[in-house]
Structures are given as structure tokens and as C-alpha cells.
Protein backbone atom coordinates (compact mmCIF):
# COMPACT_ATOMS: atom_id res chain seq x y z
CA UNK A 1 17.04 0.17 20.21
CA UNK A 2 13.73 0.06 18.95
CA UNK A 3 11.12 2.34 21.24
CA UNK A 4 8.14 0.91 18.92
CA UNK A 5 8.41 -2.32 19.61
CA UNK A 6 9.40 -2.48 23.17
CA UNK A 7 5.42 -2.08 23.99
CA UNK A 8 2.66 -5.02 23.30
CA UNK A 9 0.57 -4.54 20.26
CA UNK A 10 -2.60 -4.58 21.60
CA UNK A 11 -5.32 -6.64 19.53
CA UNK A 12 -8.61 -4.98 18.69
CA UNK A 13 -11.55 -6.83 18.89
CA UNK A 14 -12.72 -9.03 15.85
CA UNK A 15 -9.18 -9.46 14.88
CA UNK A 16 -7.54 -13.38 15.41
CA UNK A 17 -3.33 -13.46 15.43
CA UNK A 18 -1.94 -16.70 15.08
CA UNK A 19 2.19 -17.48 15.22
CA UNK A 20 3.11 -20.74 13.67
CA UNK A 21 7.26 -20.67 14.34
CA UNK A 22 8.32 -18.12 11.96
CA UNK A 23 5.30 -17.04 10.34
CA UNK A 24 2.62 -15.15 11.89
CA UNK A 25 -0.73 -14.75 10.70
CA UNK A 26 -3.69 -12.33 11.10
CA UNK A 27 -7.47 -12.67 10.81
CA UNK A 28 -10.03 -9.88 10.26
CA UNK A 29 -13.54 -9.08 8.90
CA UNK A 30 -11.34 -8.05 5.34
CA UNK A 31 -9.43 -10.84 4.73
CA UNK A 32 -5.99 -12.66 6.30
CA UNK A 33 -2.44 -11.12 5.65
CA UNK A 34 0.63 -13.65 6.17
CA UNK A 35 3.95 -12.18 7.54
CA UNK A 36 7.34 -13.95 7.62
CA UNK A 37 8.94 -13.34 10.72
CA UNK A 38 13.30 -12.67 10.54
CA UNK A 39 15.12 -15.57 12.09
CA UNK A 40 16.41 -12.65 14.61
CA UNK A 41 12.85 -11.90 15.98
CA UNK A 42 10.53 -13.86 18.30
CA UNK A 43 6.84 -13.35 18.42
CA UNK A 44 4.15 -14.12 21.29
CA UNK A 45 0.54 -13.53 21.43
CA UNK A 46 -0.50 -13.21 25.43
CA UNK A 47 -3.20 -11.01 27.49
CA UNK A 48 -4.74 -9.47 24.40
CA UNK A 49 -1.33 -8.28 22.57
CA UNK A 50 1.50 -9.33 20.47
CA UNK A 51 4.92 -9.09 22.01
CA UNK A 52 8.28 -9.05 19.93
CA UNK A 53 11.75 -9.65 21.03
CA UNK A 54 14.78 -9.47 19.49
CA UNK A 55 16.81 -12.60 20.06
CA UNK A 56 20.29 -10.67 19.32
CA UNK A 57 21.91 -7.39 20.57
CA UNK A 58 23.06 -7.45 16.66
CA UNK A 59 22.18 -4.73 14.79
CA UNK A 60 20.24 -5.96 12.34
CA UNK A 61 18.14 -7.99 14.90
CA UNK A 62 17.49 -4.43 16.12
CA UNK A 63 16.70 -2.94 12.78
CA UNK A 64 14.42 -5.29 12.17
CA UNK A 65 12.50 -5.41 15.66
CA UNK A 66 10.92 -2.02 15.06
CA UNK A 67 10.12 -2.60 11.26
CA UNK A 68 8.34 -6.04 12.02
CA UNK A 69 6.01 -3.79 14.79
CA UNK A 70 5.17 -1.27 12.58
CA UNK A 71 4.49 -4.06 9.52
CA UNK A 72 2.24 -5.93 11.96
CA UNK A 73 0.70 -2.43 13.27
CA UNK A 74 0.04 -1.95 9.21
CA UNK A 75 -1.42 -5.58 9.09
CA UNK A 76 -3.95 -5.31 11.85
CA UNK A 77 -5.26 -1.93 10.18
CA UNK A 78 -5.80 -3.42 6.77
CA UNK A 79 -7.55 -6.59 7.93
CA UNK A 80 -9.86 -4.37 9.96
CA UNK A 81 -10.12 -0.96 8.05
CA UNK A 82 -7.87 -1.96 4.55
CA UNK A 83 -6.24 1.15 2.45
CA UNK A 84 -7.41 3.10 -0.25
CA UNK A 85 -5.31 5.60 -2.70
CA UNK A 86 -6.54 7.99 -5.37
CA UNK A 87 -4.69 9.19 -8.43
CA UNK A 88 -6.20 11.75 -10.73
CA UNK A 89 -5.93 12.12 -14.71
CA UNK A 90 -5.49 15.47 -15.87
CA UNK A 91 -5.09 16.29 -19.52
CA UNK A 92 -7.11 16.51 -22.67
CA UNK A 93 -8.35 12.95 -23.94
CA UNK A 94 -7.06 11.28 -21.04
CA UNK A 95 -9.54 8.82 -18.80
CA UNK A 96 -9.30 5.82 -17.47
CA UNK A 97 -12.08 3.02 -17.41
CA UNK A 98 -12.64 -0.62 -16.10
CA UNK A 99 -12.64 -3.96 -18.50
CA UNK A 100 -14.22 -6.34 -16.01
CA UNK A 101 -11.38 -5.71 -13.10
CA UNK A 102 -8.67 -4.56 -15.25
CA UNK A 103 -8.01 -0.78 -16.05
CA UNK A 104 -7.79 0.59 -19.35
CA UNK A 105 -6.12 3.60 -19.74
CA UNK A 106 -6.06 6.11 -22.42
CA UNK A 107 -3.71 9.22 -21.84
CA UNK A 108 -1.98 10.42 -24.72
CA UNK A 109 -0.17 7.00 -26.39
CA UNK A 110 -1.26 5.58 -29.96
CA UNK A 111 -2.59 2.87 -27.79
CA UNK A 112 -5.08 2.13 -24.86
CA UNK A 113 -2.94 0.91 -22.00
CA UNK A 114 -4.27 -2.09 -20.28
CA UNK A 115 -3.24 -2.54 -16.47
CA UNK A 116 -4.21 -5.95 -14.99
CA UNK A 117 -5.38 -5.91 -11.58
CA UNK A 118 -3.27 -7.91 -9.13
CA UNK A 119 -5.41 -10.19 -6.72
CA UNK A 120 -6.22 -8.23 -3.29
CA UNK A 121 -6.74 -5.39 -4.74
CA UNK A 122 -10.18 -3.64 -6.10
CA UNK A 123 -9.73 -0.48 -8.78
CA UNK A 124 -12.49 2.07 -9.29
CA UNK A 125 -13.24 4.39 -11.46
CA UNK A 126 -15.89 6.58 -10.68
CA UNK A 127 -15.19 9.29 -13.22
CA UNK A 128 -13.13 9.19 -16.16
CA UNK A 129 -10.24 11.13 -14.50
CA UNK A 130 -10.03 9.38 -11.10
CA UNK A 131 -9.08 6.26 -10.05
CA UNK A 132 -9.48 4.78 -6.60
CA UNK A 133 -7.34 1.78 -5.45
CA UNK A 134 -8.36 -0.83 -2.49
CA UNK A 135 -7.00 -3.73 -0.29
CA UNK A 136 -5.93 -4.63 2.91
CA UNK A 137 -1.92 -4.62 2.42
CA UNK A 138 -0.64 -1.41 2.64
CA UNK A 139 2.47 -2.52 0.30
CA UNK A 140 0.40 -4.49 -2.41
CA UNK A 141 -2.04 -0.62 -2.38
CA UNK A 142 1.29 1.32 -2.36
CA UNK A 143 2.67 -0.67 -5.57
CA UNK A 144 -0.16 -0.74 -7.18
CA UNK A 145 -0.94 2.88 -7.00
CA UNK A 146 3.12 3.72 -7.97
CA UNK A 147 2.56 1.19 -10.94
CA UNK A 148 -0.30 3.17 -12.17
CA UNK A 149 1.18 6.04 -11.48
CA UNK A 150 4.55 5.75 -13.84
CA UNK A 151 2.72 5.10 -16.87
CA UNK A 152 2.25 9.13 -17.32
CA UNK A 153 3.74 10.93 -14.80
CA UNK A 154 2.59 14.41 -14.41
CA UNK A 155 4.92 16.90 -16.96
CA UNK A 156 6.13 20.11 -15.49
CA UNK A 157 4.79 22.18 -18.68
CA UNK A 158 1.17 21.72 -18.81
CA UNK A 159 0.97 19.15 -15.59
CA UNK A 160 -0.71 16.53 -18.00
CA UNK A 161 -0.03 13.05 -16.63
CA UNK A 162 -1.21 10.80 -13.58
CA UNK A 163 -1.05 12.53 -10.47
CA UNK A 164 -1.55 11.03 -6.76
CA UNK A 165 -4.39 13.18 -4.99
CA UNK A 166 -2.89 16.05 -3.43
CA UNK A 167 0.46 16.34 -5.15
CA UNK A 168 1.20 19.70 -5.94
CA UNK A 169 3.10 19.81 -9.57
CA UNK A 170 6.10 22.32 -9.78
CA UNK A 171 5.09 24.18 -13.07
CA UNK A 172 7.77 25.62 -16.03
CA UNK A 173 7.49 28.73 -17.95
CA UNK A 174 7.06 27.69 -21.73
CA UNK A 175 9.93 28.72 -23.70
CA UNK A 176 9.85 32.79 -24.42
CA UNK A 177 10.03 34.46 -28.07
């Protein structure tokens, strides 16, 4: 049983949560995120908060009762604060830059690579080896940033690659004469 959701998610001020039968929706100063409610959960919005209950003792119904909480949770932060990642380039000759909204790569192929910005989400590059990446769904940021990501992942011999900000590379000795 889900210890998450058995508490009202409050709503912070500036923030509008509508439920239309199965799909709930939520209003900020960022933008509006849609969420698809499971046929197993029920939502209402009352006294400032939105309550969820289960409508089986199956287990999935319970599965999904604490996951739908912590997706709204995530929903009500990115309409009021959004999400941000940051990858770095490291490597000689690699950099990234932006063509209009999409990002062009360069880091090590014959070719540029050319990543095309999904809508909701803003990329920026303010130097050559970092890229920033913006929105208000924490999933859309997440893929995004994972996309980006495995076009070079960071090598274990001289850590060139894409890197997320903070990832510590586990280094190999070079081979020994």
C-alpha cells in the first residue's frame, strides 16, 4: 500500500488542477501538462489538494496509486519551476552549437550530427562544450537529455564523449609495451 499517496497533494498557489473523468489537467505560469489517469485510480480536487484513491485492493491498482502521486507531484513542479539538465562535451574538436532550435553536434564522426528539438523543450548552448536542456515535463527533459546523451557516450580510455554533469567516468589503463 502506497504511503505517498494516502496524503492530499496540496496545490501551491498560481497553479489551476482540473479532472475531466480520466484525464486530469494542470495549469501554471510555464505551461499545462495533461495526465491520463489508470482506469484503477480516482482523482478529486477539494480544500486546496488533490486526493487519489485506488478503486481496487488489486495490485496493480496499488502499484499504480503511488506512481500517479509522484507523476502529479512531478507535474505541479514543472508547471511552476520546469527542469533543466546539463551534459558536457569533452574531447578534442568536439562542440555543440544551435541551428535556429535544433542542435548541431560535432564530436568526432565524418559528419555534423543534427538533433531536432522536440516541442516543450528549449536547448542551450552557452559554450561550445555544454549543453543545457529545459521544459516543464520531467520525462520529455529526461529523454531528451538520454537522447543527446547516446550519440557519444563518454569512452573509458580518454573519457571523450557526452557526459551528464557530474558523472564521474571509470578510467582504463592504455594498453602496456
Amino acid at each position: 500500500m502506497s504511503r505517498i499517496a494516502k496524503h492530499p497533494i496540496k496545490i501551491p498557489a498560481g497553479v489551476d488542477i482540473k479532472v475531466n473523468g480520466k484525464t486530469l489537467v494542470v495549469k501554471g505560469k510555464k505551461g499545462e501538462l495533461t495526465l491520463s489517469l489508470v482506469d484503477d485510480i480516482s482523482a478529486v480536487v477539494k480544500d486546496g489538494g488533490v486526493t487519489l484513491k485506488p478503486l481496487s485492493t488489486a495490485r496493480q491498482a496499488m502499484n499504480m496509486w503511488g506512481t500517479t502521486a509522484s507523476n502529479i507531484r512531478n507535474m505541479i513542479k514543472g508547471v511552476t519551476e520546469g527542469y533543466s539538465e546539463r551534459l558536457l562535451i569533452e574531447g578534442v574538436g568536439f562542440r555543440a552549437a544551435l541551428k535556429g532550435k535544433d542542435l548541431v553536434l560535432q564530436i568526432g564522426f565524418s559528419h555534423e550530427v543534427d538533433y531536432k528539438t522536440p516541442q516543450g523543450i528549449e536547448i542551450k548552448v552557452p559554450k561550445q562544450t555544454e549543453i543545457e536542456i529545459f521544459g516543464i515535463d520531467k520525462q520529455k527533459v529526461g529523454q531528451v537529455t538520454a537522447e543527446i546523451y547516446s550519440l557519444k557516450p563518454p569512452e573509458p580510455y580518454k573519457g571523450k564523449g557526452i557526459r551528464y554533469e557530474g558523472q564521474h567516468v571509470r578510467r582504463k589503463e592504455g594498453k602496456k609495451k
